[in-house]
Protein backbone atom coordinates (compact mmCIF):
# COMPACT_ATOMS: atom_id res chain seq x y z
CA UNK A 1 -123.32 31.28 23.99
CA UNK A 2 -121.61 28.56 22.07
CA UNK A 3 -117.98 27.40 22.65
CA UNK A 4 -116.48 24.96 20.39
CA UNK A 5 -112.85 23.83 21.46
CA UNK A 6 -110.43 21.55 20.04
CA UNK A 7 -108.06 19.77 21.98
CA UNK A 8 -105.53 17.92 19.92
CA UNK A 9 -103.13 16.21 23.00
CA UNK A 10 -103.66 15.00 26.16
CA UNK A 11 -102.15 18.71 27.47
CA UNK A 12 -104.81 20.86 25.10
CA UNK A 13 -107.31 18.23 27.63
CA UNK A 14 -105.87 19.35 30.75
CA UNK A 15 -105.74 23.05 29.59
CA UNK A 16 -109.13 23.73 28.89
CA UNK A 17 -110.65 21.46 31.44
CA UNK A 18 -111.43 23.88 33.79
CA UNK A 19 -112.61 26.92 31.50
CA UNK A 20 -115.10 23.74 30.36
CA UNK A 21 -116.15 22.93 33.34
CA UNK A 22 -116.75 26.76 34.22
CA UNK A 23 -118.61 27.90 30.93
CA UNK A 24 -120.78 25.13 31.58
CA UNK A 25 -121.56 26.34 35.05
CA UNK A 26 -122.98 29.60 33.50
CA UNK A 27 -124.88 28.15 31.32
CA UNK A 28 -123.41 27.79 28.05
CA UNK A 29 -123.04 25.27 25.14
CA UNK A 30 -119.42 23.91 24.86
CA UNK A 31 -118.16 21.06 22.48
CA UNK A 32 -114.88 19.54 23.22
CA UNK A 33 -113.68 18.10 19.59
CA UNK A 34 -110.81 15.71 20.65
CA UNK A 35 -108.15 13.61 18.79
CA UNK A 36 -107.54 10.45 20.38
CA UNK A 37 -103.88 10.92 20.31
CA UNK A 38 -102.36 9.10 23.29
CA UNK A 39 -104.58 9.40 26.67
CA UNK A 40 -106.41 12.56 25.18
CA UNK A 41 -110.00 10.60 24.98
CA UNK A 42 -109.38 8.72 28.68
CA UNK A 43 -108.42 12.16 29.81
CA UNK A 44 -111.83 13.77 28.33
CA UNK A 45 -114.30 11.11 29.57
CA UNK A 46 -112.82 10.87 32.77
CA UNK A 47 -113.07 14.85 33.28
CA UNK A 48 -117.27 14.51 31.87
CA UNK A 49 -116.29 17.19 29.43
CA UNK A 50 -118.86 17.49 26.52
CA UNK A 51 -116.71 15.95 23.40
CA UNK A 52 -116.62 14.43 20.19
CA UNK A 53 -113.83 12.49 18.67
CA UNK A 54 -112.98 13.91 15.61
CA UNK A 55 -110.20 11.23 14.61
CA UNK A 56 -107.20 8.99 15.18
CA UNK A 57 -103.64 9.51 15.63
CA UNK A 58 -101.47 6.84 14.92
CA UNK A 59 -98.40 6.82 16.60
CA UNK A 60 -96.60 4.71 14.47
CA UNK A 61 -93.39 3.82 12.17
CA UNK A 62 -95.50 5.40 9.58
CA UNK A 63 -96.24 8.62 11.02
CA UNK A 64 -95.85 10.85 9.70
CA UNK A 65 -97.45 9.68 6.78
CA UNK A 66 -99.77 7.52 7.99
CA UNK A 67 -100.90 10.51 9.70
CA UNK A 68 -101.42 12.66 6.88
CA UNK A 69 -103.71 10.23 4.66
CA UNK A 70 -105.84 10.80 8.52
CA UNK A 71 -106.23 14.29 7.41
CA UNK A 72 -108.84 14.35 5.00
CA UNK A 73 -111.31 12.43 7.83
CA UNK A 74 -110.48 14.80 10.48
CA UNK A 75 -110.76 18.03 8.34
CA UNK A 76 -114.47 16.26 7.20
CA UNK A 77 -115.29 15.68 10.58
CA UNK A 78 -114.44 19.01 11.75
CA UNK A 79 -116.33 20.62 9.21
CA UNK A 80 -119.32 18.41 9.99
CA UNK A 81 -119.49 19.34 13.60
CA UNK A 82 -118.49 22.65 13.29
CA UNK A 83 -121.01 23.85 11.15
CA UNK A 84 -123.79 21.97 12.76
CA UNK A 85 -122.99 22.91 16.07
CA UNK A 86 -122.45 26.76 15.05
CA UNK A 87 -120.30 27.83 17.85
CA UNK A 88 -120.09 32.13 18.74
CA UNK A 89 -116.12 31.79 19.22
CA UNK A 90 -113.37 28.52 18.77
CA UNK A 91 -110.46 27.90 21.21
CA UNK A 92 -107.39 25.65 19.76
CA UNK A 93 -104.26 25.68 17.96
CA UNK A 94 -103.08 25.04 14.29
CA UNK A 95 -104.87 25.00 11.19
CA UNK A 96 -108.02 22.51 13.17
CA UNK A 97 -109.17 25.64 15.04
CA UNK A 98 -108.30 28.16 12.40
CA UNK A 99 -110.35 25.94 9.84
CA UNK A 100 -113.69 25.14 12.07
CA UNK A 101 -113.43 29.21 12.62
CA UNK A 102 -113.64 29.67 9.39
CA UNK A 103 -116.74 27.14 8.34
CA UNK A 104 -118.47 27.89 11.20
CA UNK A 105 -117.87 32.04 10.52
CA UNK A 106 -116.58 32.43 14.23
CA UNK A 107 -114.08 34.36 15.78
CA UNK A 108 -110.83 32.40 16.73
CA UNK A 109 -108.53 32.27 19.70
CA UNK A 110 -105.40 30.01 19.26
CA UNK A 111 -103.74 29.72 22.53
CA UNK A 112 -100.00 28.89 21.89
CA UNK A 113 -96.76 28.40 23.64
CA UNK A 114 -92.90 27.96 22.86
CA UNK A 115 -92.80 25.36 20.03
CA UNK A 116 -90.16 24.25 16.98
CA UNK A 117 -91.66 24.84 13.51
CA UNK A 118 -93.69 27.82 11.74
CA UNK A 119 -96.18 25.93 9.87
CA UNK A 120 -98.83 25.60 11.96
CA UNK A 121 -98.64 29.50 12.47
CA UNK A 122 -98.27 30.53 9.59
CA UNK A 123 -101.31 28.20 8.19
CA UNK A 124 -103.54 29.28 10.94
CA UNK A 125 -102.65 33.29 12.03
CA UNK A 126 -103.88 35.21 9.20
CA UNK A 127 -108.07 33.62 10.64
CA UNK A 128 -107.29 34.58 14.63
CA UNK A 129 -108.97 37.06 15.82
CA UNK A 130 -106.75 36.48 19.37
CA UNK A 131 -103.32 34.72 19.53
CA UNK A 132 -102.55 34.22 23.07
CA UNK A 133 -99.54 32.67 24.88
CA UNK A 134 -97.34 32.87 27.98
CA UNK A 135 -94.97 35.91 28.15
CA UNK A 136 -91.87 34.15 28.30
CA UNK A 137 -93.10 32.88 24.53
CA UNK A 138 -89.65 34.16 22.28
CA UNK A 139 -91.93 34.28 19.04
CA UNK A 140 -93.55 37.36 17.96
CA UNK A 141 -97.07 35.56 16.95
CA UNK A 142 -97.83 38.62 15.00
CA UNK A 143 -100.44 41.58 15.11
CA UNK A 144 -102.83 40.18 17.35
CA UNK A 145 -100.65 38.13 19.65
CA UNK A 146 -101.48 38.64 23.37
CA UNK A 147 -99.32 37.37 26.32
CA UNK A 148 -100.03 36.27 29.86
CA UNK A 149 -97.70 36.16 32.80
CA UNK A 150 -97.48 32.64 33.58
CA UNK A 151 -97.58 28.86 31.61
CA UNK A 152 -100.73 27.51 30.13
CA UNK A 153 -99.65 24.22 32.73
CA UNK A 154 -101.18 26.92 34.96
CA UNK A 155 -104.94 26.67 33.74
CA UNK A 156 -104.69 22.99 35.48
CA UNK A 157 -101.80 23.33 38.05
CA UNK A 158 -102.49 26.84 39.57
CA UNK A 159 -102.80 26.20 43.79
CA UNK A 160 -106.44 28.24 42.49
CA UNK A 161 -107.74 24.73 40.34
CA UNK A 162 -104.95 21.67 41.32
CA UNK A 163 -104.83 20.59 45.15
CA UNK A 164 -102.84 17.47 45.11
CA UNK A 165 -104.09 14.13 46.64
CA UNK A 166 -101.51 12.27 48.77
CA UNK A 167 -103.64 9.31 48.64
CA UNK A 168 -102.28 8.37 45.22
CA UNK A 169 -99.29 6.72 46.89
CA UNK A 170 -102.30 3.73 48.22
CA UNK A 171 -102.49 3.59 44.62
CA UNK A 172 -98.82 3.44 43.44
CA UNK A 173 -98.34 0.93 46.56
CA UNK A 174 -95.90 3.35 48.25
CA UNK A 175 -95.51 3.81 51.75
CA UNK A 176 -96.26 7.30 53.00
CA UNK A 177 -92.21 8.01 53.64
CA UNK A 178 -91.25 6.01 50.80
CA UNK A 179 -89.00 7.74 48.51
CA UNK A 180 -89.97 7.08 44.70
CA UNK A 181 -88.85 8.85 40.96
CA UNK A 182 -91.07 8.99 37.72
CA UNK A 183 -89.47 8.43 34.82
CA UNK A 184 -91.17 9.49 31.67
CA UNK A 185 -89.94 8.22 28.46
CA UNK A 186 -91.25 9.82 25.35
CA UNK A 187 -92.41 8.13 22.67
CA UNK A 188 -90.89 10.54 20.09
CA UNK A 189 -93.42 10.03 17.67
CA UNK A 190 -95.31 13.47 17.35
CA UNK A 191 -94.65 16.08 14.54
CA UNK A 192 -92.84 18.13 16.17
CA UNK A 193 -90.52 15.36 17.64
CA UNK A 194 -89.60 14.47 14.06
CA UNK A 195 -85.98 13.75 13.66
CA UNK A 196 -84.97 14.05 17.48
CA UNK A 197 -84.17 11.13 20.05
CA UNK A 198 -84.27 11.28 23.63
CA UNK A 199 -83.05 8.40 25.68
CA UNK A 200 -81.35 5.30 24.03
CA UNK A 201 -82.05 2.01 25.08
CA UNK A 202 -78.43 2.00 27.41
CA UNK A 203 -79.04 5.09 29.06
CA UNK A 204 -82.42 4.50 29.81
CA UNK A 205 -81.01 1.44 31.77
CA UNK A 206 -78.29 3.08 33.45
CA UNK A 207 -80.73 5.63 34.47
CA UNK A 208 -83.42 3.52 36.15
CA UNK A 209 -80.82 1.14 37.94
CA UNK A 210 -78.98 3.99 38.98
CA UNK A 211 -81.75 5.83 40.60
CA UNK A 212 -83.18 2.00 41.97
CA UNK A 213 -80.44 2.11 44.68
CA UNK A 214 -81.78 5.09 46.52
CA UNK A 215 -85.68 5.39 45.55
CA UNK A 216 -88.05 2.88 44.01
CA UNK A 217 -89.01 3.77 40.10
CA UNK A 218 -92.20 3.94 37.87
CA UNK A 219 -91.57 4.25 34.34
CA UNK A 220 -94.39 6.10 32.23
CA UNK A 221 -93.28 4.47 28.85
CA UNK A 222 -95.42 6.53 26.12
CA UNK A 223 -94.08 4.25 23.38
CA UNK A 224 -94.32 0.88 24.88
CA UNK A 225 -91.04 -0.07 24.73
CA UNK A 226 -89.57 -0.46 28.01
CA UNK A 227 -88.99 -4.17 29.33
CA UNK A 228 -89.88 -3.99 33.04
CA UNK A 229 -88.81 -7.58 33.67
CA UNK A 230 -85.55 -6.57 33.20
CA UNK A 231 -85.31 -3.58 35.18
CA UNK A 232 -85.66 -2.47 38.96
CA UNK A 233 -88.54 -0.31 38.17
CA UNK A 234 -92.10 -0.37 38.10
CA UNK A 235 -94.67 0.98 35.88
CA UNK A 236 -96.91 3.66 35.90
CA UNK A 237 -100.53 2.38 35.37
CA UNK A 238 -102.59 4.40 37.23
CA UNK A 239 -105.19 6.07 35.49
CA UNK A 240 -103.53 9.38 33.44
CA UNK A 241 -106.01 11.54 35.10
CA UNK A 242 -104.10 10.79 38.49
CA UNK A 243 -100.50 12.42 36.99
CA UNK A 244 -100.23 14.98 38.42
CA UNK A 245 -101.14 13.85 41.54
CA UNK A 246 -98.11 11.48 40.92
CA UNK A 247 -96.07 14.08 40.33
CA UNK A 248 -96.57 16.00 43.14
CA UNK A 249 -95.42 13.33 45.26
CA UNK A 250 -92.94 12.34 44.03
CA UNK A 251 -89.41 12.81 44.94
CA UNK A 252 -87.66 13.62 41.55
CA UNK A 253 -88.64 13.57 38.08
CA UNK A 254 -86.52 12.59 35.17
CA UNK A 255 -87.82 13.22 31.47
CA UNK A 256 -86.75 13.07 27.59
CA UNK A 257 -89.83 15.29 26.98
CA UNK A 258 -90.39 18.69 28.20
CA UNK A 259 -94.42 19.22 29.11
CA UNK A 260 -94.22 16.83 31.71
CA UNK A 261 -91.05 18.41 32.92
CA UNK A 262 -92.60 21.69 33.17
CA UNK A 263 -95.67 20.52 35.02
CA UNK A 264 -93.23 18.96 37.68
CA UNK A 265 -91.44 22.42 38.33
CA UNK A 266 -94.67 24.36 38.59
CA UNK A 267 -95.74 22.06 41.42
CA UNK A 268 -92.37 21.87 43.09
CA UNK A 269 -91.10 18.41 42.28
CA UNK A 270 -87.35 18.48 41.51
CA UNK A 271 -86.99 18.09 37.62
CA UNK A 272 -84.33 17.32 35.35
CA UNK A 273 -85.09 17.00 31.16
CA UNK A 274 -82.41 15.04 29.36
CA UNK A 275 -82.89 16.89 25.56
CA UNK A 276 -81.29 14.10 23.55
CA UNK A 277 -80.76 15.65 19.88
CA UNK A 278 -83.46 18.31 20.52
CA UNK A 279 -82.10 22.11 19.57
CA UNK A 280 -85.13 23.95 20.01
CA UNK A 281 -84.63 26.60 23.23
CA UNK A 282 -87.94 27.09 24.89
CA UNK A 283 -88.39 30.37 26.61
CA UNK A 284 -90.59 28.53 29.22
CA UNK A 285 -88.38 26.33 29.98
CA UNK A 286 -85.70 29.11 30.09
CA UNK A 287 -87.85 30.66 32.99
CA UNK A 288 -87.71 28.00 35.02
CA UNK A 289 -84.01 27.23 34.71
CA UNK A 290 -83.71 31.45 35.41
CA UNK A 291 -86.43 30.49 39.12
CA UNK A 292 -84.22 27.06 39.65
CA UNK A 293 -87.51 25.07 39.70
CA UNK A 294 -86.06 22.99 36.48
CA UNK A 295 -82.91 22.04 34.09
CA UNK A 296 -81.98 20.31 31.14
CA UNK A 297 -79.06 18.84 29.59
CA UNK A 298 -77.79 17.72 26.67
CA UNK A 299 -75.71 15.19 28.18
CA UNK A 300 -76.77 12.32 29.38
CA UNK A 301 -73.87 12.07 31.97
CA UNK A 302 -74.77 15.77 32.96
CA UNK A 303 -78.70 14.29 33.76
CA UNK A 304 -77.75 11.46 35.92
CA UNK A 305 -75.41 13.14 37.69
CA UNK A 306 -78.36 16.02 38.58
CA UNK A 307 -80.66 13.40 39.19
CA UNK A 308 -78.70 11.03 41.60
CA UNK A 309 -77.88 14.70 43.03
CA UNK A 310 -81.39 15.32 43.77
CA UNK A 311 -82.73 11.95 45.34
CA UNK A 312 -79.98 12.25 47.46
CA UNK A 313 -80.67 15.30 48.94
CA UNK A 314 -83.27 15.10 51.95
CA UNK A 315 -83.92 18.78 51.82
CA UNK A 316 -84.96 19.39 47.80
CA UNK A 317 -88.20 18.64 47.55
CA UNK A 318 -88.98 21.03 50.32
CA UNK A 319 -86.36 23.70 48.39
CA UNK A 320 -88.16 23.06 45.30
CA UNK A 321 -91.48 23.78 46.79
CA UNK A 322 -90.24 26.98 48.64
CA UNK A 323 -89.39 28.29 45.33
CA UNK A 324 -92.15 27.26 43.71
CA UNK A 325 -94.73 29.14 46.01
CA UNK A 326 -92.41 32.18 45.77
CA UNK A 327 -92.82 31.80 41.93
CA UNK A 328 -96.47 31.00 41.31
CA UNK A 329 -97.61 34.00 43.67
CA UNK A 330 -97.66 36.16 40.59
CA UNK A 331 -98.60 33.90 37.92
CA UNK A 332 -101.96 34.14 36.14
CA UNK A 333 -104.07 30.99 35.76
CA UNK A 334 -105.09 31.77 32.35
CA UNK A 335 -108.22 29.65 32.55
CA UNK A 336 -109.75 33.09 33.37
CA UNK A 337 -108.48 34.62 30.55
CA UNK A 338 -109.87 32.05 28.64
CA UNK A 339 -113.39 31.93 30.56
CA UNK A 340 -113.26 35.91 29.88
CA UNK A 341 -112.24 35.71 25.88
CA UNK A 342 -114.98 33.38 25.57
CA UNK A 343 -117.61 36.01 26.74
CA UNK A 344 -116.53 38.36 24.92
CA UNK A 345 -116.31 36.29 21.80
CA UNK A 346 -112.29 36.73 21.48
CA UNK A 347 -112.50 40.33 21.12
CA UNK A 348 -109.86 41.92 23.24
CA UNK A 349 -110.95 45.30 22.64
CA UNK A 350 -114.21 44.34 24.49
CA UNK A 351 -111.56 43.75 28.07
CA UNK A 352 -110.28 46.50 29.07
CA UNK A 353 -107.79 45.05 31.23
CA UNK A 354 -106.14 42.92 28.47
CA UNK A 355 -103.15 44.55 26.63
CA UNK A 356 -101.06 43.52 23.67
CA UNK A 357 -97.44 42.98 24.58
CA UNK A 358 -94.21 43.58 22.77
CA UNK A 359 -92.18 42.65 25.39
CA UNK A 360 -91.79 39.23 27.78
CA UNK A 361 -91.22 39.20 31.08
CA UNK A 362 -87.52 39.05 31.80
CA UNK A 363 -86.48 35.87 34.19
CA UNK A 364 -82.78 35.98 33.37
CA UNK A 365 -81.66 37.13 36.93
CA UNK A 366 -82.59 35.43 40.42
CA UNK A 367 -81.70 36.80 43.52
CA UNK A 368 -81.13 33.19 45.17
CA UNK A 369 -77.61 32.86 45.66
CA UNK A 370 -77.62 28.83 45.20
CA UNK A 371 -79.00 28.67 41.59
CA UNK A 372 -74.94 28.33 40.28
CA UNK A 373 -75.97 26.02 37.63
CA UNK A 374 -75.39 22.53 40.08
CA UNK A 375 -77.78 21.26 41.61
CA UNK A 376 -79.59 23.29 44.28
C-alpha cells in the first residue's frame, strides 16, 4: 500500500510521525510532502521520515501575498509527486490534500481540529472521503466528519509514543532542581493569525523580568524579534525536535499561541495562553480549561498574575501532572486511528468499531473542587 501525506506545519510533522514510522514497519510506501514553513523540514529529517519538500513559506511582511504568488509552485509540485508516486489513500488538511486526492484518484482523509476560518473546509470537504477530528471540535465538518476522544497533540504526546527525557536540562544548562519557564512568542505571521497580535513589545518585557526573579527564562522567539541582551532570559536553541522534552520539564509555560499551550497541558506542565486580540473560542482549549490542565486570558495583567501564581507554587507541577494522568487515561492516541484508516484506504465503513458522531464529549463540569477559575 501507498500512503502519501502532507504535512504543512511543524505540528502536521509531529502528528503523523508516528503513524509514519509504523506504516513503514509493515511494509508500506509512505511519502511525507512537507512545506518548509518554520522548523517543519528540521523536524522531518531529524525524525528519518520519507519526504519531499514541496515549497516555501515565507514568513514575511508580505505574507500573505507573498505567499500566494508561492501557490502556483506548490500546487505544480504537488501534482508532480502525487501523480507519480500514485498513493492508495492521502492524509492532510486544506485544499493540498484534497487536490493531490484528486490527481492522484485516491481516497482522502483530512484530519482537522478547532480552527478560525471556513475556507479551507469548504475548498477541500466536498473530495474527503473521511473528515476526522477531536470530539471536543465545535464545527460540524459535515456528512462524513468523524470524531475521536482526545487531541491530535495525542498522536505524539500520548504516555503510549512520548516518554520524556530529563536529560534535556544538560542541554538547556539547568541544574537538575533548577526552576526554569518557556516562553513562546509567536510570530503571528500564519493565515490564520491574520489581523491578531499577541504580546507587545512592553509586555513581553514585563513578562520575562517578572518571571526572572523566581525561575530562570528561555524565550522560543518564532519571529526573531526578541533582544536577549536586554533581557534576563535566555534562548531556546536546542534542536526543535527536543520541545517537548523541554516542556515537560519545565516549571511553567507562558504563550501568545495556543498549540504549544495545549501540548504543555497534555503533559502536565502548568500553562497559561495570553490571547492578545484573538476571538476565536477553541473547543480544545475549552476542555482543558473545563480538566484545569490550562487557561487563557485576554488580559495581559490577568496572565502575569496566573503565571507569577504558578512559579510560585512548589506543589503545581506535581498538581498539574496528577490531573493530567487522571485525564489522558481515556484519551485515544489517534495515531491508531490513523495507522487503521490507512489500511483500510479511509473507508470507515470497512472498521467496524469507528462511528460517526453528532455529538462531542461534554467537559463543562469537573468534580475537583479547586478549579474556581484562580489559579489551582
Amino acid at each position: 500500500m501507498r500512503v502519501l501525506v502532507l504535512a504543512n506545519t511543524p505540528a502536521h510533522v509531529h502528528t503523523y510521525r508516528y503513524a509514519v514510522e509504523r506504516l513503514e514497519t509493515r511494509g508500506h510506501d509512505v511519502l511525507v510532502l512537507v512545506r518548509d514553513a518554520g522548523c517543519a523540514e528540521a523536524l522531518a529529517a531529524a525524525f528519518e521520515l520519507p519526504y519531499e519538500v514541496y515549497g516555501a513559506h515565507d514568513a514575511g511582511p508580505g505574507q500573505p501575498f507573498t505567499f500566494a504568488r508561492q501557490l502556483g509552485g506548490q500546487f505544480a509540485t504537488i501534482a508532480r509527486r502525487s501523480v507519480a508516486f500514485d498513493p492508495d489513500v492521502v492524509f492532510g488538511r486544506g485544499p493540498y490534500a484534497a487536490f493531490a486526492g484528486a490527481l492522484a484518484r485516491a481516497p482522502v482523509v483530512l484530519v482537522l481540529d478547532d480552527e478560525p476560518g471556513a475556507l479551507n473546509h469548504a475548498l477541500s470537504s466536498p473530495v474527503a472521503d473521511c473528515v476526522l477530528s477531536p470530539a471536543a471540535t465545535r464545527r460540524n465538518l459535515g456528512p462524513n466528519h468523524y470524531t475521536f476522544e482526545g487531541f491530535l497533540e495525542c498522536a505524539y504526546l500520548h504516555p503510549d509514543v512520548f516518554d520524556p527525557d530529563p536529560g534535556i536540562r544538560d542541554d538547556l544548562g539547568v541544574d537538575p532542581d533548577e526552576p526554569y519557564v518557556l516562553v513562546r512568542v509567536n510570530a503571528h505571521t500564519a493565515l490564520h493569525d491574520r489581523g491578531t497580535r499577541g504580546f507587545t513589545d512592553s509586555q513581553r518585557r514585563a513578562l520575562i523580568e517578572e518571571l526572572s526573579e523566581h525561575a530562570t527564562v528561555f524565550v522560543s522567539d518564532e519571529g526573531g524579534d526578541v533582544d536577549f541582551e536586554a533581557l534576563p532570559a535566555r534562548p531556546y536553541d536546542c534542536h526543535p525536535a527536543r520541545i517537548h522534552d523541554v516542556i515537560a520539564e519545565a516549571d511553567l509555560l507562558v504563550a501568545d499561541t495556543g498549540t504549544v499551550v495545549t501540548e504543555a497541558a497534555l503533559l502536565g506542565t502548568p500553562a497559561v495562553r495570553y490571547t492578545g486580540t484573538e476571538t476565536y473560542e477553541f473547543g480544545e482549549f475549552a476542555a482543558l480549561e473545563a480538566a484545569g490542565l490550562a487557561v487563557e486570558f485576554a488580559s495581559f495583567d490577568a496572565t502575569l498574575t496566573y503565571a507569577l501564581d504558578a512559579v510560585t507554587d512548589d506543589d503545581a507541577v506535581a498538581r498539574h501532572r496528577r490531573r493530567r494522568d487522571a485525564f489522558v487515561a481515556d484519551l485515544v492516541n489517534p495515531t491508531e486511528l490513523f495507522v487503521s484508516l490507512a489500511a483500510a484506504r479511509g473507508s470507515v465503513e470497512e472498521m467496524p468499531d469507528f462511528r460517526r458522531r453528532r455529538r462531542t464529549r461534554s467537559f463543562e463540569s469537573s468534580t475537583d473542587p479547586t478549579l474556581d477559575g484562580r489559579f489551582g
